[in-house]
C-alpha atoms as a PDB file:
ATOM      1  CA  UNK A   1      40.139  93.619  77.659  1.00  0.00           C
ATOM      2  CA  UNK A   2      40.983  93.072  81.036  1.00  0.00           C
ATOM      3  CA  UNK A   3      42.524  96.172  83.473  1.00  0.00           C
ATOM      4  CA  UNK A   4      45.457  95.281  85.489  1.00  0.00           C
ATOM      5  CA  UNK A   5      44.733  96.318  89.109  1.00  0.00           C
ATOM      6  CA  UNK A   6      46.493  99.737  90.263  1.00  0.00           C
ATOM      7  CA  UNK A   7      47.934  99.798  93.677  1.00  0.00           C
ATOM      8  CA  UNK A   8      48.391 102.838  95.511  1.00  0.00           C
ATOM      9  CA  UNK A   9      51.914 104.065  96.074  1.00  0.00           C
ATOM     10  CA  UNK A  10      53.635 103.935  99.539  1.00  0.00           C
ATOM     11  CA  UNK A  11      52.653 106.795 101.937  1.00  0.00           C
ATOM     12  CA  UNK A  12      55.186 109.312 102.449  1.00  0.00           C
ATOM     13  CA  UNK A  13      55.910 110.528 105.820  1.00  0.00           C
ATOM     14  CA  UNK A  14      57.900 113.617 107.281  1.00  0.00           C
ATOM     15  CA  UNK A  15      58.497 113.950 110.650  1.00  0.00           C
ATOM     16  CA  UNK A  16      60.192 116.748 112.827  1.00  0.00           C
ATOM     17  CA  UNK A  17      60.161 118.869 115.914  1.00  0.00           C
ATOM     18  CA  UNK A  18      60.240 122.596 114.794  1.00  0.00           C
ATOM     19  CA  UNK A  19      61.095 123.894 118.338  1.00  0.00           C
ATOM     20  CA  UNK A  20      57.960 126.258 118.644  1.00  0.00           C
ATOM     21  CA  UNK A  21      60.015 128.357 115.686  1.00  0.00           C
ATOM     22  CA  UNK A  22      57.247 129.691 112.917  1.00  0.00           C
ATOM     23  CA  UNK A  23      60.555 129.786 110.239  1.00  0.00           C
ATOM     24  CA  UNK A  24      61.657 126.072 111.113  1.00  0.00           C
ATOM     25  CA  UNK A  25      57.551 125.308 111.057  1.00  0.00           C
ATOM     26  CA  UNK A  26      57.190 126.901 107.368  1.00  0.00           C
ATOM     27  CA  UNK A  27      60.431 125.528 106.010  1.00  0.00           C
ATOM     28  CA  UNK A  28      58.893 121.850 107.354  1.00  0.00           C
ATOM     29  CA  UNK A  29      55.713 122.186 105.371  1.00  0.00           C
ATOM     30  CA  UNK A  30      57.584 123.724 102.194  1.00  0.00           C
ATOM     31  CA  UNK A  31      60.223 121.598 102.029  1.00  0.00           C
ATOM     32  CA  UNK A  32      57.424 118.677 102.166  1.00  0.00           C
ATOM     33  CA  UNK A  33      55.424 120.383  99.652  1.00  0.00           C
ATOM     34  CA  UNK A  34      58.470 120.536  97.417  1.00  0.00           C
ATOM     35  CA  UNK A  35      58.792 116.845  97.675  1.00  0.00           C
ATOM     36  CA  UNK A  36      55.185 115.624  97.524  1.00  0.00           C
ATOM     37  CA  UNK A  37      55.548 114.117 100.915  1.00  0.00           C
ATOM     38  CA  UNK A  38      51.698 112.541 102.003  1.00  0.00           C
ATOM     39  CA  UNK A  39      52.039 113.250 105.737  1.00  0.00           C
ATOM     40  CA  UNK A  40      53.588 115.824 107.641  1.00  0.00           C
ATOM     41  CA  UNK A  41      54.064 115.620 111.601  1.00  0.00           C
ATOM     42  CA  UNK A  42      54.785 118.556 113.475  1.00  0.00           C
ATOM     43  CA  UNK A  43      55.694 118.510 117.749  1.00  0.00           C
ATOM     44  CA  UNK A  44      55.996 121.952 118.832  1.00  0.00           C
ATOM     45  CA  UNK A  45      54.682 123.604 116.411  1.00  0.00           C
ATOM     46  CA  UNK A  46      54.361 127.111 116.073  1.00  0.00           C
ATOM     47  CA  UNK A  47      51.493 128.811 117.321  1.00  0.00           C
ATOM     48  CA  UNK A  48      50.626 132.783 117.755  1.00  0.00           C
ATOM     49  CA  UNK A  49      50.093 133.726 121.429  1.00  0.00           C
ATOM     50  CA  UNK A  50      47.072 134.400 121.306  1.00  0.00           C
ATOM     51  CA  UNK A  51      45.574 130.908 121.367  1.00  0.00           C
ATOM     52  CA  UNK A  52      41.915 131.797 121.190  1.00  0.00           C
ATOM     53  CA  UNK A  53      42.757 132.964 117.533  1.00  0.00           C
ATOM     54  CA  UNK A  54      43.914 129.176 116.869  1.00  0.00           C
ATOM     55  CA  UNK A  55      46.479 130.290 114.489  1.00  0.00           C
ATOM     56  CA  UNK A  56      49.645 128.491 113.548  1.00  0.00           C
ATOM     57  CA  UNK A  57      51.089 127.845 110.596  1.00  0.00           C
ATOM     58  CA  UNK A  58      49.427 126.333 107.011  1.00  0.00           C
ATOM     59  CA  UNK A  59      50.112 125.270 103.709  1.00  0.00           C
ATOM     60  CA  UNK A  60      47.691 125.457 100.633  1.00  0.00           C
ATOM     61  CA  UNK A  61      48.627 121.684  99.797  1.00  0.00           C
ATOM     62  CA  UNK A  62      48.250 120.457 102.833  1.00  0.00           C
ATOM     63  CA  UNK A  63      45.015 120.367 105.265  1.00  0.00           C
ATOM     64  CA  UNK A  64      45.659 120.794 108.890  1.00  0.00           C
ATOM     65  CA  UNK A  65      44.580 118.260 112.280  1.00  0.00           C
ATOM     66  CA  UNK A  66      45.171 119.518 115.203  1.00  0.00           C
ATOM     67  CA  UNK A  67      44.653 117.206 118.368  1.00  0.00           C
ATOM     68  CA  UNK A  68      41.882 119.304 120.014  1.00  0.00           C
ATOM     69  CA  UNK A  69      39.153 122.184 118.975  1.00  0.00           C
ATOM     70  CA  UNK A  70      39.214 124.021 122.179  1.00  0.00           C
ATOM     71  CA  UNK A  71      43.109 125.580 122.252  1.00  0.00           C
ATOM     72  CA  UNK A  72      42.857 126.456 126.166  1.00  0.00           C
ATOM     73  CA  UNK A  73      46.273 124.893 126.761  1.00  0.00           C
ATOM     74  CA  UNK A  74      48.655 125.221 123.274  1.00  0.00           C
ATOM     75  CA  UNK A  75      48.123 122.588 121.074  1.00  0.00           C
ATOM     76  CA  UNK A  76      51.744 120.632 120.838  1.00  0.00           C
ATOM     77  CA  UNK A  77      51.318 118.267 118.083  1.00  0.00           C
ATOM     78  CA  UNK A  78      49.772 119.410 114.507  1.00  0.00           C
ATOM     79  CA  UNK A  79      49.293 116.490 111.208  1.00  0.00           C
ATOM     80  CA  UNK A  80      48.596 117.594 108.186  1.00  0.00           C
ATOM     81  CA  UNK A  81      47.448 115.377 104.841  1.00  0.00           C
ATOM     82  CA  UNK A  82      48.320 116.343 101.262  1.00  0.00           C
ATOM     83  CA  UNK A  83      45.231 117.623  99.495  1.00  0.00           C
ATOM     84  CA  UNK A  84      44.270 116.110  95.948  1.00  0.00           C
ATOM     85  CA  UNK A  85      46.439 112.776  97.137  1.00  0.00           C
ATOM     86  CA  UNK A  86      43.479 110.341  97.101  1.00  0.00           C
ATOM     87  CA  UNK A  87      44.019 109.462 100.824  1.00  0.00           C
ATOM     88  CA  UNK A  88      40.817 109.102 102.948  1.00  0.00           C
ATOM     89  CA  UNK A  89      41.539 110.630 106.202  1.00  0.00           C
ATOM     90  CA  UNK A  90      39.295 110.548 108.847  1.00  0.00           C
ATOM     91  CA  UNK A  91      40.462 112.015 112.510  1.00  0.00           C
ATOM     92  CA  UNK A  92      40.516 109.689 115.648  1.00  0.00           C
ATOM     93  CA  UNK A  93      39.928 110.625 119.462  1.00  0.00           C
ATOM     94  CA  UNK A  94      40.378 107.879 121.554  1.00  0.00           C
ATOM     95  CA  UNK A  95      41.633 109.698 124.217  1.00  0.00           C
ATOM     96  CA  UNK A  96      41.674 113.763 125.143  1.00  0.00           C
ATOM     97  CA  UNK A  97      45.334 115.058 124.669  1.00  0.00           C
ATOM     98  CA  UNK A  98      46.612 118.166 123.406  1.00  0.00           C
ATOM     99  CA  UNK A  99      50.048 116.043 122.238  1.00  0.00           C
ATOM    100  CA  UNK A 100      48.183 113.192 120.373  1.00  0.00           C
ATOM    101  CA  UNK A 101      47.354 113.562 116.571  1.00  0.00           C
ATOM    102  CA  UNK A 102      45.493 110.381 115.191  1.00  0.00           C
ATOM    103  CA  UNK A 103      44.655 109.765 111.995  1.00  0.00           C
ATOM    104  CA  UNK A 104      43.049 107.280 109.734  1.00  0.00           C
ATOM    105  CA  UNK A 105      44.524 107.153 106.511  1.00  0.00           C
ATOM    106  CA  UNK A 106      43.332 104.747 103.803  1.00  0.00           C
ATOM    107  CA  UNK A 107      43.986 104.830 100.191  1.00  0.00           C
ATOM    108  CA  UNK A 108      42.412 102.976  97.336  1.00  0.00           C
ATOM    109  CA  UNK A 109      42.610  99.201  97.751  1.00  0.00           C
ATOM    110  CA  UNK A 110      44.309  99.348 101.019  1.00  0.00           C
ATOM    111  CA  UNK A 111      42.694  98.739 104.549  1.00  0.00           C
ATOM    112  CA  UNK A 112      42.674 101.755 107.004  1.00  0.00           C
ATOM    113  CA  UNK A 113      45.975 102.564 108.433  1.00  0.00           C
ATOM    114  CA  UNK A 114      47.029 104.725 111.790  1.00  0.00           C
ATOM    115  CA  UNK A 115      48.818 107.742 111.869  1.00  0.00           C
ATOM    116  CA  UNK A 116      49.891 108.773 115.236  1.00  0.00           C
ATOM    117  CA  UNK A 117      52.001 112.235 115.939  1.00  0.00           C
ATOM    118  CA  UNK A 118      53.031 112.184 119.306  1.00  0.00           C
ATOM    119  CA  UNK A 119      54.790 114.570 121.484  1.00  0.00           C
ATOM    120  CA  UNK A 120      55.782 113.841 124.929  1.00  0.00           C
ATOM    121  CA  UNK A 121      56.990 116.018 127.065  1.00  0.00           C
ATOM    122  CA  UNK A 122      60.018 115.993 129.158  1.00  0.00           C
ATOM    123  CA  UNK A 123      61.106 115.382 132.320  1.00  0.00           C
ATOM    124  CA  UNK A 124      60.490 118.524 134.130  1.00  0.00           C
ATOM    125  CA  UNK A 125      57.794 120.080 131.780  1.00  0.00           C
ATOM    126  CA  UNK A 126      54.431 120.583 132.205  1.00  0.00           C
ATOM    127  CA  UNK A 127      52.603 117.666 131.304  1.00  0.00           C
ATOM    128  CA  UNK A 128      55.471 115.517 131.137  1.00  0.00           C
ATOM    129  CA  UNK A 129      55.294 111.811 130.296  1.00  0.00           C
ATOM    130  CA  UNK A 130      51.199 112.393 129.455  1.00  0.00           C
ATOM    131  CA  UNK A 131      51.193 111.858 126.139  1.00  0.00           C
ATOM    132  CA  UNK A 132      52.648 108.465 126.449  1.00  0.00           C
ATOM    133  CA  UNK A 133      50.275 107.721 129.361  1.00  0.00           C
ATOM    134  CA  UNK A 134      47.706 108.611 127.275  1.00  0.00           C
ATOM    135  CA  UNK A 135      48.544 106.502 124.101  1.00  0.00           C
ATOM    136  CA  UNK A 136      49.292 103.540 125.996  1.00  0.00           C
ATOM    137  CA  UNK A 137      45.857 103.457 127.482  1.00  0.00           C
ATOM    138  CA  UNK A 138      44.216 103.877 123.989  1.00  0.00           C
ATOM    139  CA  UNK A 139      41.989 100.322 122.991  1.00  0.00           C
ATOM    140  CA  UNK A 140      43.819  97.782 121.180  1.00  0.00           C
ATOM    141  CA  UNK A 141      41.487  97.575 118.840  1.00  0.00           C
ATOM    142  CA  UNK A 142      43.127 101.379 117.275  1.00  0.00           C
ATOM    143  CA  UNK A 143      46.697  98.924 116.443  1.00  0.00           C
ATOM    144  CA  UNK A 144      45.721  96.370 113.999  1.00  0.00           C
ATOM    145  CA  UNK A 145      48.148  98.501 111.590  1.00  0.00           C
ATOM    146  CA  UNK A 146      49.358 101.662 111.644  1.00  0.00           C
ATOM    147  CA  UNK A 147      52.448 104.124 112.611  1.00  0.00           C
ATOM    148  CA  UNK A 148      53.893 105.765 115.770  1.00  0.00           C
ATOM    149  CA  UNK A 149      55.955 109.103 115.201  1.00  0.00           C
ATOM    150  CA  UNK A 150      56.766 111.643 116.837  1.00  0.00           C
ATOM    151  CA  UNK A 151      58.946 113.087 119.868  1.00  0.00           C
ATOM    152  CA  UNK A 152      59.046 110.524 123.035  1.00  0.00           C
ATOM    153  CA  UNK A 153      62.139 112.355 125.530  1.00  0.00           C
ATOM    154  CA  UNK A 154      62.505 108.794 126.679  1.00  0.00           C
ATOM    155  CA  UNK A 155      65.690 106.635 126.437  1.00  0.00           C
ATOM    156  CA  UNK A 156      65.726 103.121 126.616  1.00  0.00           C
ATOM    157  CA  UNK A 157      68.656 100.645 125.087  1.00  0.00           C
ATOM    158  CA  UNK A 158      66.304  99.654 122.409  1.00  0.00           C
ATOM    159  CA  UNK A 159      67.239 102.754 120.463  1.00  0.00           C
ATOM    160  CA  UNK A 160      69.695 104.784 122.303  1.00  0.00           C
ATOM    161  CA  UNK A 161      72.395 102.386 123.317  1.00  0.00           C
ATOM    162  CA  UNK A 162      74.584 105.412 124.632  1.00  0.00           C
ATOM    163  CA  UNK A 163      71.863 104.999 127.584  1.00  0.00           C
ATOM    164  CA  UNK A 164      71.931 101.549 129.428  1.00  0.00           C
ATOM    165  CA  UNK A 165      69.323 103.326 131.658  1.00  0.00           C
ATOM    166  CA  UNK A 166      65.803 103.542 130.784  1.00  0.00           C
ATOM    167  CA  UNK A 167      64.046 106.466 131.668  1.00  0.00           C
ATOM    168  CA  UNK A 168      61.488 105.820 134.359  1.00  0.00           C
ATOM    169  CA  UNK A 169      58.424 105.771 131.359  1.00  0.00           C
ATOM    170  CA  UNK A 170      60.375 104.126 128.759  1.00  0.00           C
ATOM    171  CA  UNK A 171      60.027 100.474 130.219  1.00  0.00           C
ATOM    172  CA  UNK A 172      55.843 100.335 130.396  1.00  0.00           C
ATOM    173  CA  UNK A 173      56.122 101.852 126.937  1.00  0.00           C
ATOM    174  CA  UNK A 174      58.565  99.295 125.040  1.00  0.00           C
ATOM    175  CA  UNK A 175      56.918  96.536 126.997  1.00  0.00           C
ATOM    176  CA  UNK A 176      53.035  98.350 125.606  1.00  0.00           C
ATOM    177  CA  UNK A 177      55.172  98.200 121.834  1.00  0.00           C
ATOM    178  CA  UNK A 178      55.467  94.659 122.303  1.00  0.00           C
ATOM    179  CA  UNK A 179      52.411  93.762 123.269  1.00  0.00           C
ATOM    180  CA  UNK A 180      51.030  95.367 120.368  1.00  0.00           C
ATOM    181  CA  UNK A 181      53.507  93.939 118.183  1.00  0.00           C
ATOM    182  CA  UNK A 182      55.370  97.839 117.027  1.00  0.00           C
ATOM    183  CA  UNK A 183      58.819  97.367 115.919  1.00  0.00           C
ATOM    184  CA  UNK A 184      61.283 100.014 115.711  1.00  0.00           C
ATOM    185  CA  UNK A 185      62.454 101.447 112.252  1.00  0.00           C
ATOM    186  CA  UNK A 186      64.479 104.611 113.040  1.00  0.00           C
ATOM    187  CA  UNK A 187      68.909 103.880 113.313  1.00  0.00           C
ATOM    188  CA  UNK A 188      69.931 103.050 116.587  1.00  0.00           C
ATOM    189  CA  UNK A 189      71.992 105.442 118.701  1.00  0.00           C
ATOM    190  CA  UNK A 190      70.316 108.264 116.414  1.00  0.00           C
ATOM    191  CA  UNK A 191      68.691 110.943 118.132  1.00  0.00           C
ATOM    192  CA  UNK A 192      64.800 110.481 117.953  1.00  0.00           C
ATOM    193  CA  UNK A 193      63.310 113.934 118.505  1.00  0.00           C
END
């Protein structure tokens, strides 16, 4: 008898900025739960104030990346990966950023695939525009395939028509997109954070 191949099912993604808010944080990673979702992004998560206690929040199902060990500065970008889900994930460090999450994901039968969670700060915060700084100066060699998600605070016409004017970062990044070949799936004119 011959077996007919099994594929692996598509990777399910949520994404969202909980606003530093432990509520809006556990609601995220229960309503995810609740729907079996693969890959949860955080950008601001939660996390107690005491930062050498590294505490923020969890979720049994889920195991928990966070984009450095050392939690000196707060940590603004947590992934987690649903346990028991048969994805290989193996954590990437290409560059040193407290708001860059990557991970390599790869299932049964499928090559290895990128997860990026990226928050980048605003104009006016500390630390803005380094997260994209950083990503775009990651090796090409990390895009063959993957995903980019997370919170940019940059306009550009691509994906918020309502502003003709690009910020002053979003140009090098859409024209780094390109080059790598990224395409945009979110609706146009929707907000993006």
């Amino acid at each position: 008898m011959r077996t007919k191949p099994s594929f692996a099912k598509p990777l399910t993604i949520l994404q969202a900025n909980v606003g530093k808010a432990a509520t809006s944080h556990e609601i995220a990673l229960s309503l995810a739960a609740d729907s079996l979702i693969d890959v949860i992004l955080i950008q601001e998560p939660y996390v107690f104030t005491d930062l050498s206690r590294r505490i923020t929040k969890s979720h049994p199902l889920y195991e928990s990346f966070t984009p450095v060990d050392d939690w000196v500065a707060r940590p603004r970008a947590i992934s987690y990966v649903r346990k028991g889900a048969g994805l290989q994930t193996t954590q990437l460090r290409p560059c040193e950023s407290k708001d860059l999450v990557f991970l390599q994901i790869q299932t049964r039968n499928t090559p290895p695939f990128i997860v990026t969670n990226v928050y980048n700060a605003p104009t006016g915060a500390t630390g803005a525009g380094e997260a994209v700084k950083a990503l775009t100066a990651t090796p090409q060699v990390l895009w063959q395939s993957g995903l980019i998600a997370g919170d940019f605070n940059l306009h550009h016409p691509n994906w918020d028509p309502a502003h003709p004017t690009p910020s002053r970062q979003a140009e090098v990044f859409v024209d780094w997109l390109n080059t790598h070949s990224f395409d945009y799936i979110g609706p146009i004119g929707a907000s993006t954070h």
